[in-house]
N, C-alpha and C. Protein backbone atom coordinates (compact mmCIF):
# COMPACT_ATOMS: atom_id res chain seq x y z
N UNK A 1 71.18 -182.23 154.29
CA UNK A 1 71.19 -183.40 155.15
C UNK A 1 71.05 -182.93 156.61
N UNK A 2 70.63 -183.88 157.17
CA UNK A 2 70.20 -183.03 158.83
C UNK A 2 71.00 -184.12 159.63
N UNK A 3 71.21 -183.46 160.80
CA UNK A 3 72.46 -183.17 161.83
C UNK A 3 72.75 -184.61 162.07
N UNK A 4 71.61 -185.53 162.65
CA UNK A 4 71.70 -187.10 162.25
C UNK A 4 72.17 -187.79 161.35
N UNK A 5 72.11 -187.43 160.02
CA UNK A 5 72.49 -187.95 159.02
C UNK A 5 73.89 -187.72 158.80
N UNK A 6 74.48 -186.37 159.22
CA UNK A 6 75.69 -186.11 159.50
C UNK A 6 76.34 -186.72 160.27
N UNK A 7 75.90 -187.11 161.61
CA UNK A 7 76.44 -187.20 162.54
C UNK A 7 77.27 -189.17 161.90
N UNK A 8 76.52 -189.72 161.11
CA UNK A 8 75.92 -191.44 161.27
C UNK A 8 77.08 -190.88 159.87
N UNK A 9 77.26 -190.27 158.55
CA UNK A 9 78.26 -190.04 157.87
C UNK A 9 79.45 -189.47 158.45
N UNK A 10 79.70 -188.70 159.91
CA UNK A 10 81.11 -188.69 160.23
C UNK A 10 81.55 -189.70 161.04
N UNK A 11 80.38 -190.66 161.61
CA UNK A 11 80.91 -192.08 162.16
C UNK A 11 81.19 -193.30 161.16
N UNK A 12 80.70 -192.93 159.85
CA UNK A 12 81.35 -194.32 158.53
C UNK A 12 82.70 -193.26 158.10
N UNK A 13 82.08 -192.23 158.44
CA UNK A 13 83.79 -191.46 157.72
C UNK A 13 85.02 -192.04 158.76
N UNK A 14 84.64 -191.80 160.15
CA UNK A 14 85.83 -192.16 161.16
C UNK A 14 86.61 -193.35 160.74
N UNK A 15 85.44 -194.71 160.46
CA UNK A 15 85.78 -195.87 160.50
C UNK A 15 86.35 -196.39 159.35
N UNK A 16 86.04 -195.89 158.24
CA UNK A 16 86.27 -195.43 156.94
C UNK A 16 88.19 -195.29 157.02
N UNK A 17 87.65 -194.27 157.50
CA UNK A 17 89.78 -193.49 157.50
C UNK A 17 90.42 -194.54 158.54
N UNK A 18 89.87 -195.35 159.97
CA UNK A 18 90.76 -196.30 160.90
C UNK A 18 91.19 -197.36 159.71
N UNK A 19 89.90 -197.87 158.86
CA UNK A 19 90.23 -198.91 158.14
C UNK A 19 91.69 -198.75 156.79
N UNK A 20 91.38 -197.63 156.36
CA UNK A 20 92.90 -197.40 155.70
C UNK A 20 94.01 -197.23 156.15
N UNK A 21 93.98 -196.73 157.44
CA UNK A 21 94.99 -196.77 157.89
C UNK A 21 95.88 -198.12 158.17
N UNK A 22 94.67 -199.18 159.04
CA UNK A 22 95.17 -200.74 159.35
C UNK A 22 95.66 -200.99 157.66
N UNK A 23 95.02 -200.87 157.01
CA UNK A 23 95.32 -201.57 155.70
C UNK A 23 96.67 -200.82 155.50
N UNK A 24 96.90 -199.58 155.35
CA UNK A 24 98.51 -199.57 155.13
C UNK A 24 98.85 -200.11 155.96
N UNK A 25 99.37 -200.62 157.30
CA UNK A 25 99.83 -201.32 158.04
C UNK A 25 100.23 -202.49 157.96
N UNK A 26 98.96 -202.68 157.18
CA UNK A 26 99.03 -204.64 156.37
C UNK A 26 99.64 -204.56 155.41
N UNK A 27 99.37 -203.62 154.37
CA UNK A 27 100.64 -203.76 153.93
C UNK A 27 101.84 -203.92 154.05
N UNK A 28 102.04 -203.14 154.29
CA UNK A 28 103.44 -202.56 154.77
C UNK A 28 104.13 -203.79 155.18
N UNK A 29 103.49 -204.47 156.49
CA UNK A 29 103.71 -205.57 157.12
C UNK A 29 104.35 -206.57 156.15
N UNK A 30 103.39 -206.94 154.97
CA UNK A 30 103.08 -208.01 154.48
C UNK A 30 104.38 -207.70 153.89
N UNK A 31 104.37 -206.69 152.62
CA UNK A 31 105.75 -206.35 151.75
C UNK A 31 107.09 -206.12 152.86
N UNK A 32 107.29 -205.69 153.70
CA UNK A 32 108.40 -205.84 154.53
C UNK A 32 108.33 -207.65 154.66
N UNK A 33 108.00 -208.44 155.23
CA UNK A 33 108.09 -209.68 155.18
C UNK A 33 108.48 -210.80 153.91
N UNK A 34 108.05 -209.66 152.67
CA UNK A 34 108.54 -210.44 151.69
C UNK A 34 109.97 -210.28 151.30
N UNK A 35 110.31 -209.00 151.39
CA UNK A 35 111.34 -208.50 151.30
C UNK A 35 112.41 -209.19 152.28
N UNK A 36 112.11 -209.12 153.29
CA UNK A 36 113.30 -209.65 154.43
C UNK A 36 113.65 -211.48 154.39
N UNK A 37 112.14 -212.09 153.83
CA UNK A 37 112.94 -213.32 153.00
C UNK A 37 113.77 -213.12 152.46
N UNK A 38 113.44 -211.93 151.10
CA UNK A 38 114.19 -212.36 149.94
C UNK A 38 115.82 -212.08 150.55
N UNK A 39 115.76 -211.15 151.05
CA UNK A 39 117.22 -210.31 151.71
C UNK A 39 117.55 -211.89 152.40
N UNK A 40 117.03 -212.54 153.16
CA UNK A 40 117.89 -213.92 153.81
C UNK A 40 117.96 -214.48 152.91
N UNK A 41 117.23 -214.64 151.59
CA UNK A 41 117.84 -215.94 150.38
C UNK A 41 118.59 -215.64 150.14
N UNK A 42 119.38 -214.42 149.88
CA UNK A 42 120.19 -213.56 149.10
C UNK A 42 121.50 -213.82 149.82
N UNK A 43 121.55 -213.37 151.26
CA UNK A 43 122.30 -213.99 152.10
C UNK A 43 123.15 -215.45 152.43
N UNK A 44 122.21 -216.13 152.20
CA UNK A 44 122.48 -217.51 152.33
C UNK A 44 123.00 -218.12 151.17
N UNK A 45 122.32 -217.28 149.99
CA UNK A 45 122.86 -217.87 148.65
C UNK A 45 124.41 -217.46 148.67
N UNK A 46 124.81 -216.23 149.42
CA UNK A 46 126.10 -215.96 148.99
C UNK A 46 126.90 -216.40 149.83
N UNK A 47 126.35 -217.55 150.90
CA UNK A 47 127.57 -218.15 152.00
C UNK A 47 127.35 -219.68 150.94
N UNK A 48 126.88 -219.67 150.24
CA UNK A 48 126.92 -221.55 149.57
C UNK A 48 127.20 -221.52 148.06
N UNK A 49 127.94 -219.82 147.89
CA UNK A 49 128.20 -219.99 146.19
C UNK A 49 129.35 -220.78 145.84
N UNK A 50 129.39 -221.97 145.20
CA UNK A 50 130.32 -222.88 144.55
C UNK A 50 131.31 -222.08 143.64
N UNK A 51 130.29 -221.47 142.49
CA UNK A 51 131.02 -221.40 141.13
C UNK A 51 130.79 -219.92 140.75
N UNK A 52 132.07 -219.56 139.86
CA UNK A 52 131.71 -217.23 139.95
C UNK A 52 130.16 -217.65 138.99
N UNK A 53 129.99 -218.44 138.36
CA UNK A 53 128.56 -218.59 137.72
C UNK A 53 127.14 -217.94 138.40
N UNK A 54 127.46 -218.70 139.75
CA UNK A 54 126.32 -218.64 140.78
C UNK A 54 125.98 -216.96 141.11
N UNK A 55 127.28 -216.05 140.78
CA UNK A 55 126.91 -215.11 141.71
C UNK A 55 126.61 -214.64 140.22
N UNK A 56 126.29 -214.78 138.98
CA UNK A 56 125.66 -214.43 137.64
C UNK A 56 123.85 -214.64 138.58
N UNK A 57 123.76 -215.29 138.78
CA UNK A 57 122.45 -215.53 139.09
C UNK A 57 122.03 -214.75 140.15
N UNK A 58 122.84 -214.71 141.64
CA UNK A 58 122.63 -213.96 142.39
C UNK A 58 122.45 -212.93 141.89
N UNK A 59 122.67 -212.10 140.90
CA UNK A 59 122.34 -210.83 140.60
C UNK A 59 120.60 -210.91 140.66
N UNK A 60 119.93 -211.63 140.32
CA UNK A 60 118.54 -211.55 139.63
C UNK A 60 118.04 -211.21 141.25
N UNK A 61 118.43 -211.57 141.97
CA UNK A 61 118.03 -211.59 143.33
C UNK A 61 117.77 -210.30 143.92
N UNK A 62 118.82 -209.01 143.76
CA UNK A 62 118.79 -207.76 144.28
C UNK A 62 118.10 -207.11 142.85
N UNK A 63 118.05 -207.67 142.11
CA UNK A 63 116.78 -206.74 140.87
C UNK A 63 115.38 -206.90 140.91
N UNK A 64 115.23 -208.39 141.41
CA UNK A 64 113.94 -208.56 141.68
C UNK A 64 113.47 -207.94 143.00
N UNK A 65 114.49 -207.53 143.95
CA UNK A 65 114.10 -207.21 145.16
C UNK A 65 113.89 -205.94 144.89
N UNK A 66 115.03 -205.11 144.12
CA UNK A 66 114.41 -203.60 143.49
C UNK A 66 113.20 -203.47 142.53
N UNK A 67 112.57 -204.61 142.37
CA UNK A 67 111.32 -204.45 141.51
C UNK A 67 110.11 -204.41 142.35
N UNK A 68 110.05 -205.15 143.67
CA UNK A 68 109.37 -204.97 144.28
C UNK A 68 109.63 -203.80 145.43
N UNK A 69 110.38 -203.50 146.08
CA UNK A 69 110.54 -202.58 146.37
C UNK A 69 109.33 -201.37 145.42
N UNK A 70 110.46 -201.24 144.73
CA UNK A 70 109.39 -199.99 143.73
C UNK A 70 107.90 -200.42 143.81
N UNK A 71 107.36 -201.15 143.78
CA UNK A 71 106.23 -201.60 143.65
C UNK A 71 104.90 -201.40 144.87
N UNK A 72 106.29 -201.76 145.89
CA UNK A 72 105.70 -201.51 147.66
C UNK A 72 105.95 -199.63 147.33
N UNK A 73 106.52 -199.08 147.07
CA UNK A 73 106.43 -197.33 147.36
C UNK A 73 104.63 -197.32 146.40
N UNK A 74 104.65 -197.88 145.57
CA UNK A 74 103.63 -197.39 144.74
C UNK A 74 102.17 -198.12 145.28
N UNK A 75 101.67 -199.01 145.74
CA UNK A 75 101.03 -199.68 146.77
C UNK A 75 101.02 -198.69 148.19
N UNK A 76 101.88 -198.21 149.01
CA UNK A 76 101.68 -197.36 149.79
C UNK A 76 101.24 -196.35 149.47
N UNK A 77 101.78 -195.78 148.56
CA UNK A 77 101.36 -194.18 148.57
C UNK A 77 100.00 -194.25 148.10
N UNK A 78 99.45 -195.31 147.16
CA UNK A 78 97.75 -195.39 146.54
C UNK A 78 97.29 -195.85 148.58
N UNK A 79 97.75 -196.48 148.96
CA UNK A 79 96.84 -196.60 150.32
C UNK A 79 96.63 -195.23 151.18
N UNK A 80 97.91 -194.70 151.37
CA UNK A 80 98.10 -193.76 152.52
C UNK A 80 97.16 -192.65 151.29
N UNK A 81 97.25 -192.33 150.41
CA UNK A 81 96.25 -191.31 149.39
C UNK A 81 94.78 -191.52 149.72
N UNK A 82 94.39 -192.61 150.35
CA UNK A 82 93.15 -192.71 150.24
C UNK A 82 93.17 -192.79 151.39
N UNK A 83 93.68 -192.81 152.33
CA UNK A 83 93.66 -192.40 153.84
C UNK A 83 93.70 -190.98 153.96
N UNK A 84 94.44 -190.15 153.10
CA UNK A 84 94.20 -188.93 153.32
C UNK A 84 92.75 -188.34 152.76
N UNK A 85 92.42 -188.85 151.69
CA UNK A 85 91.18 -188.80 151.54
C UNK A 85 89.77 -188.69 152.65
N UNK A 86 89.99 -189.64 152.89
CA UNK A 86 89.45 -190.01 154.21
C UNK A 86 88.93 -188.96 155.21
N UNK A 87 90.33 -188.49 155.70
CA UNK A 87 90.48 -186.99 156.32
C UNK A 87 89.68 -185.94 156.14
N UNK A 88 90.12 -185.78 154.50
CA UNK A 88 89.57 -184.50 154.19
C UNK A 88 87.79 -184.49 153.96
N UNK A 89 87.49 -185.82 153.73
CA UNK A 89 86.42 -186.25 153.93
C UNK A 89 85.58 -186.05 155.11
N UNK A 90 86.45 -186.56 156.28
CA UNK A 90 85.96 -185.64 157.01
C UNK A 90 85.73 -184.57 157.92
N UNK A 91 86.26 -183.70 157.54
CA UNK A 91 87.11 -182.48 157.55
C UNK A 91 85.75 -181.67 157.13
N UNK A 92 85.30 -182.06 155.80
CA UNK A 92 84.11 -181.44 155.31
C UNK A 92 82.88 -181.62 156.52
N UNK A 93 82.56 -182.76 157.17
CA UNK A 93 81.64 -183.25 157.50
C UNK A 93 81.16 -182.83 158.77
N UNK A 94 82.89 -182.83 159.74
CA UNK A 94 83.28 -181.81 160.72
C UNK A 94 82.82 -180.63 160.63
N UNK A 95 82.96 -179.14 159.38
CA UNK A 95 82.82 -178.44 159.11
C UNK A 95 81.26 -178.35 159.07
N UNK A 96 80.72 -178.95 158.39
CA UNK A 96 78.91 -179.00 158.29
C UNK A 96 78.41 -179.27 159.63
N UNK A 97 78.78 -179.95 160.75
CA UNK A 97 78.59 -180.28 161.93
C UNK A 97 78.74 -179.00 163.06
N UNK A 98 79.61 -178.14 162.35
CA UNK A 98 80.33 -177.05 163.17
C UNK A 98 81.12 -177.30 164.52
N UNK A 99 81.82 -178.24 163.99
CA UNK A 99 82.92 -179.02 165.18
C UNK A 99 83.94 -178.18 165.44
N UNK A 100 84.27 -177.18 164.33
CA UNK A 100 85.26 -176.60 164.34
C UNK A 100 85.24 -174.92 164.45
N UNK A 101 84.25 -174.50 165.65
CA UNK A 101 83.47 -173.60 165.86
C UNK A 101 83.87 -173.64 167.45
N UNK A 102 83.96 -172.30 168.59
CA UNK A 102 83.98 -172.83 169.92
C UNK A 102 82.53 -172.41 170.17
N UNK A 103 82.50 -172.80 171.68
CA UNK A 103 81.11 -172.55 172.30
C UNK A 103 81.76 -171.77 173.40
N UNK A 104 81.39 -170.55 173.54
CA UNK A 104 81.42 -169.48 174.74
C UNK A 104 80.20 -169.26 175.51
N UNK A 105 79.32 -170.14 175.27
CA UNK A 105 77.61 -169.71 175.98
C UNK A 105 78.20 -170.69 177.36
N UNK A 106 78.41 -171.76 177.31
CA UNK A 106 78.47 -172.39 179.06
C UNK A 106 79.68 -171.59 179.06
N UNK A 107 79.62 -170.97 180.70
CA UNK A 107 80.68 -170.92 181.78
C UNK A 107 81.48 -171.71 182.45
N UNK A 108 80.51 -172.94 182.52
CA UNK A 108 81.69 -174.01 183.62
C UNK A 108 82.01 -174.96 182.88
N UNK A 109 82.14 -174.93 181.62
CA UNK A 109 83.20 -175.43 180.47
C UNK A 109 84.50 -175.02 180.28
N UNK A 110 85.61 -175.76 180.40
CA UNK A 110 87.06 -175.38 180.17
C UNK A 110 87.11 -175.44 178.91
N UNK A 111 87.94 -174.69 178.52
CA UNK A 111 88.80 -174.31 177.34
C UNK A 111 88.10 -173.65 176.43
N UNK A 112 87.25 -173.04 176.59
CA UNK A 112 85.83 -172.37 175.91
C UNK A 112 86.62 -171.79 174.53
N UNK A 113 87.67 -171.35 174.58
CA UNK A 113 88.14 -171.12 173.33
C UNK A 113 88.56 -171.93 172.32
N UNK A 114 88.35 -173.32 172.47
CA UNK A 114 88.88 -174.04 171.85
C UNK A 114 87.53 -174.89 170.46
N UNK A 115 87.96 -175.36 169.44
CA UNK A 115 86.57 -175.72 169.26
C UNK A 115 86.75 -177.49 169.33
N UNK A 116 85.74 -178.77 169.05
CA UNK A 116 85.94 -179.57 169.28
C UNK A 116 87.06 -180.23 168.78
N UNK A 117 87.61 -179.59 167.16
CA UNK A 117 88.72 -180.47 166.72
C UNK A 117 89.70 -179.91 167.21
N UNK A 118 90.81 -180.74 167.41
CA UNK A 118 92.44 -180.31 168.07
C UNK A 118 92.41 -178.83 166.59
N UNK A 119 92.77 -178.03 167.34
CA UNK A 119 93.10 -176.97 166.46
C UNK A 119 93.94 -177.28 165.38
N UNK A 120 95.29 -178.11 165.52
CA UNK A 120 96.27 -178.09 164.45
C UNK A 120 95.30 -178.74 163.05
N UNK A 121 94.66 -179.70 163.92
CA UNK A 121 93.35 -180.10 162.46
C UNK A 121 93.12 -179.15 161.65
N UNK A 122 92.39 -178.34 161.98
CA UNK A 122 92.09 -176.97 161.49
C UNK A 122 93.01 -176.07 160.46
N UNK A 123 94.20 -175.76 161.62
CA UNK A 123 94.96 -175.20 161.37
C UNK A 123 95.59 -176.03 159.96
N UNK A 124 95.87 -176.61 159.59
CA UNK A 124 96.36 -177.78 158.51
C UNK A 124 95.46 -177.88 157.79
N UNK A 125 94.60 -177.98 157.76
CA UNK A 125 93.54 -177.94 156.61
C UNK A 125 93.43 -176.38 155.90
N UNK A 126 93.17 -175.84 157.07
CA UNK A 126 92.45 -174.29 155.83
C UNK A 126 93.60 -173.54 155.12
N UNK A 127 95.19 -174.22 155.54
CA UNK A 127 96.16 -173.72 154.50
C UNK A 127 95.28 -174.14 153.26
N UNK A 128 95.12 -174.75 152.69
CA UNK A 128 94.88 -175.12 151.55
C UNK A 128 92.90 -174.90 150.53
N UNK A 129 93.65 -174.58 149.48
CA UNK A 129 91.74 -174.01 148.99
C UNK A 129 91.07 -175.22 148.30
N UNK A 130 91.23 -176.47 148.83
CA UNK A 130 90.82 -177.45 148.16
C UNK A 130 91.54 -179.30 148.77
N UNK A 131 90.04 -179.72 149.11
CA UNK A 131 90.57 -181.03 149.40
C UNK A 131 91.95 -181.71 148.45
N UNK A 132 92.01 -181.89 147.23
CA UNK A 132 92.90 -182.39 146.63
C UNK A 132 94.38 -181.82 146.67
N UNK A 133 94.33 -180.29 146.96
CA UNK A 133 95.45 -179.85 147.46
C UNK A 133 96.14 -180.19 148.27
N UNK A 134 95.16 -180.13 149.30
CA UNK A 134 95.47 -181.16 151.06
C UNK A 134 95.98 -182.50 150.94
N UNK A 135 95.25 -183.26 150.16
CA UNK A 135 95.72 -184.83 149.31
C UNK A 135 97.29 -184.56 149.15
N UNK A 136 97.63 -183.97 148.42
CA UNK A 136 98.40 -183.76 147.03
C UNK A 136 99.45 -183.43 148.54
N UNK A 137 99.83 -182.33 149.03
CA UNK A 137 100.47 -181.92 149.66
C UNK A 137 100.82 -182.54 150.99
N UNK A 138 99.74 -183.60 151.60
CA UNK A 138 100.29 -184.40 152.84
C UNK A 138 100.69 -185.99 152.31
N UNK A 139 100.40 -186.14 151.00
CA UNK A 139 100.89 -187.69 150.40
C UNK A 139 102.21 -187.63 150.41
N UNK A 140 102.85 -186.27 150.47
CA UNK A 140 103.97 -186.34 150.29
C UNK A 140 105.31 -186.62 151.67
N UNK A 141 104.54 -186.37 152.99
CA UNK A 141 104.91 -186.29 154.35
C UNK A 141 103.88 -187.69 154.85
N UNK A 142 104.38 -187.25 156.34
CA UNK A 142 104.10 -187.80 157.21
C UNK A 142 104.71 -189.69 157.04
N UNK A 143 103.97 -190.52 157.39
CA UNK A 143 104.45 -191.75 157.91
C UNK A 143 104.72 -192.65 156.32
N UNK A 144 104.13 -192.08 155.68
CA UNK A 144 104.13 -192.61 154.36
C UNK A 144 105.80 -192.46 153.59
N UNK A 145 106.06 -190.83 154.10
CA UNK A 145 107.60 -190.05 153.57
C UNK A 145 108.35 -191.18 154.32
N UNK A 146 108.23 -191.57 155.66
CA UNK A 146 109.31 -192.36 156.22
C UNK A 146 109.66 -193.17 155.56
N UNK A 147 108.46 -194.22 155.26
CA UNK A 147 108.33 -195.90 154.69
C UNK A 147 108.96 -195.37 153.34
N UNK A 148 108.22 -194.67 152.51
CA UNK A 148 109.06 -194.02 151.19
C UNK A 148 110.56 -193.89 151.16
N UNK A 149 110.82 -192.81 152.20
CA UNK A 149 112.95 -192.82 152.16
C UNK A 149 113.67 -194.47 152.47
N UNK A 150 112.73 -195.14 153.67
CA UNK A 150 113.90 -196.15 154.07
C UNK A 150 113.31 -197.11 152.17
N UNK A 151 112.77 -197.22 151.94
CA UNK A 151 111.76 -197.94 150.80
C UNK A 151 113.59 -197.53 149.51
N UNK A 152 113.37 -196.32 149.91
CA UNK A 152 115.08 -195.66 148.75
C UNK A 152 115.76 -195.90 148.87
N UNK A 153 116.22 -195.60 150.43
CA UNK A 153 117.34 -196.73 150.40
C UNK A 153 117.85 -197.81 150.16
N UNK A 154 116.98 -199.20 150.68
CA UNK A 154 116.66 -200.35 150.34
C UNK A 154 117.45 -200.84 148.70
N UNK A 155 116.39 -199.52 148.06
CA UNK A 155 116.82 -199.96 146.62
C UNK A 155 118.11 -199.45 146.06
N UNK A 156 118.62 -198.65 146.92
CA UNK A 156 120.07 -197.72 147.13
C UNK A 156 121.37 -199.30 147.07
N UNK A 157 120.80 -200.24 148.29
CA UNK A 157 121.59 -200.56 148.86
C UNK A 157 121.42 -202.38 147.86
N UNK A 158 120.20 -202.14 147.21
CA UNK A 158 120.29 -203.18 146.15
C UNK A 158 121.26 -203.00 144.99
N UNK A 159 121.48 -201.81 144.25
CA UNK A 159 122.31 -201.31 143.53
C UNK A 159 123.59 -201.57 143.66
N UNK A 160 123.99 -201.72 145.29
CA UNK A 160 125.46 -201.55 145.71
C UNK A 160 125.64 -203.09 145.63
N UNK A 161 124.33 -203.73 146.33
CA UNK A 161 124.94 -205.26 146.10
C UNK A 161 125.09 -206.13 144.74
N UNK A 162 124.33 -205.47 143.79
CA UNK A 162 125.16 -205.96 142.61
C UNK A 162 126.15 -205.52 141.75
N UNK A 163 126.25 -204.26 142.21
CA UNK A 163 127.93 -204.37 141.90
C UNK A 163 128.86 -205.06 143.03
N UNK A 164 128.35 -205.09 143.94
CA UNK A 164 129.24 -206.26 144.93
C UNK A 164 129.51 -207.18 143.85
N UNK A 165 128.37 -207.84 143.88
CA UNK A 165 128.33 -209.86 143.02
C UNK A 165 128.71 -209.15 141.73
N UNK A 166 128.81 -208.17 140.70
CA UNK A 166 129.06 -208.18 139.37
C UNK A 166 130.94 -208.34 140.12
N UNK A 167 131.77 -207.55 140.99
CA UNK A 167 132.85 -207.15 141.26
C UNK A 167 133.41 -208.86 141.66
N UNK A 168 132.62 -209.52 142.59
CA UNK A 168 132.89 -210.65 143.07
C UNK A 168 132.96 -212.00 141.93
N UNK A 169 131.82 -211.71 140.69
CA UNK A 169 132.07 -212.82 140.12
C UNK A 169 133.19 -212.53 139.13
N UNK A 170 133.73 -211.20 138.43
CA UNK A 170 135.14 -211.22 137.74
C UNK A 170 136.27 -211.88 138.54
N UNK A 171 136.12 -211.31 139.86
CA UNK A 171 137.36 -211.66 140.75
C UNK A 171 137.53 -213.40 141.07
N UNK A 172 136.52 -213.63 140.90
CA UNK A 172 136.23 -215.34 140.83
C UNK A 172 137.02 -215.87 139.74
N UNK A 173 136.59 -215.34 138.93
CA UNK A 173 137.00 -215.46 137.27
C UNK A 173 138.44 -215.60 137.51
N UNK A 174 138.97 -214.26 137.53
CA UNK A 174 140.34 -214.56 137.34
C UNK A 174 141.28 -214.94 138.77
N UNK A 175 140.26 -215.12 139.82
CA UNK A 175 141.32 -216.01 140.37
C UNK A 175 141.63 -217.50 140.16
């Protein structure tokens, strides 16, 4: 392929990888918003419970919220995976371009040692002998690991609230 054709494939690659990125974003967005309903129904249901019955039901509330939960980790990580994709995509394309090469022929160029990609680019990539490695090994970090741990907790703290309501509706019971 010649240098044009490259150049016009690392500009659908760029836009390519911006667009996955917004899309995890939208996600993210969207499933946090569902979630933080459900967390206020959940809430509200337990300032208007009548009967220890009710908080039998409230349970379904923090299971269904741990079902989606799980659901949002697995939805992210297929997005942010194909954002890393993306990368390494063009990473290759970079490489065929020789972006990642310096130029020492001009003089009144700064940083002559440097080549066009931020070095750590570089540097982060050629650990690894294979795009899917690179996949495999940054799916597991970065902004995705964040949304993932608080994503654990979440479902940490769903666990706790039904043994809250299982603890609350005996105590109903026998009071």
């Amino acid at each position: 392929m010649d240098q044009e054709g490259l150049f016009k494939l690392l500009e659908l690659s760029i836009k390519e990888e911006q667009y996955y990125l917004s899309n995890f974003h939208k996600e993210l967005s969207l499933l946090w918003s569902i979630v933080s309903a459900i967390v206020a129904g959940l809430t509200l249901g337990l300032f208007k419970v009548q009967k220890p019955e009710h908080f039998l039901f409230l349970i379904l509330v923090p299971i269904l919220l741990f079902v989606i939960l799980n659901y949002t980790k697995k939805v992210l990580f297929r997005s942010y995976q194909r954002f890393l994709e993306c990368i390494s995509n063009r990473a290759k394309i970079e490489q065929l371009l020789g972006l990642h090469k310096t130029d020492t022929m001009n003089e009144k160029q700064y940083w002559l040692n440097e080549p066009l990609i931020p070095t750590r680019y570089i540097e982060s990539r050629s650990n690894f002998s294979s795009s899917s490695e690179f996949i495999s090994h940054y799916s597991k970090k970065g902004v995705y690991s964040s949304y993932s741990k608080s994503l654990t907790i979440m479902q940490f703290i769903c666990g706790i609230i039904i043994v809250m309501l299982i603890l609350l509706f005996f105590y109903e019971i026998t009071a």
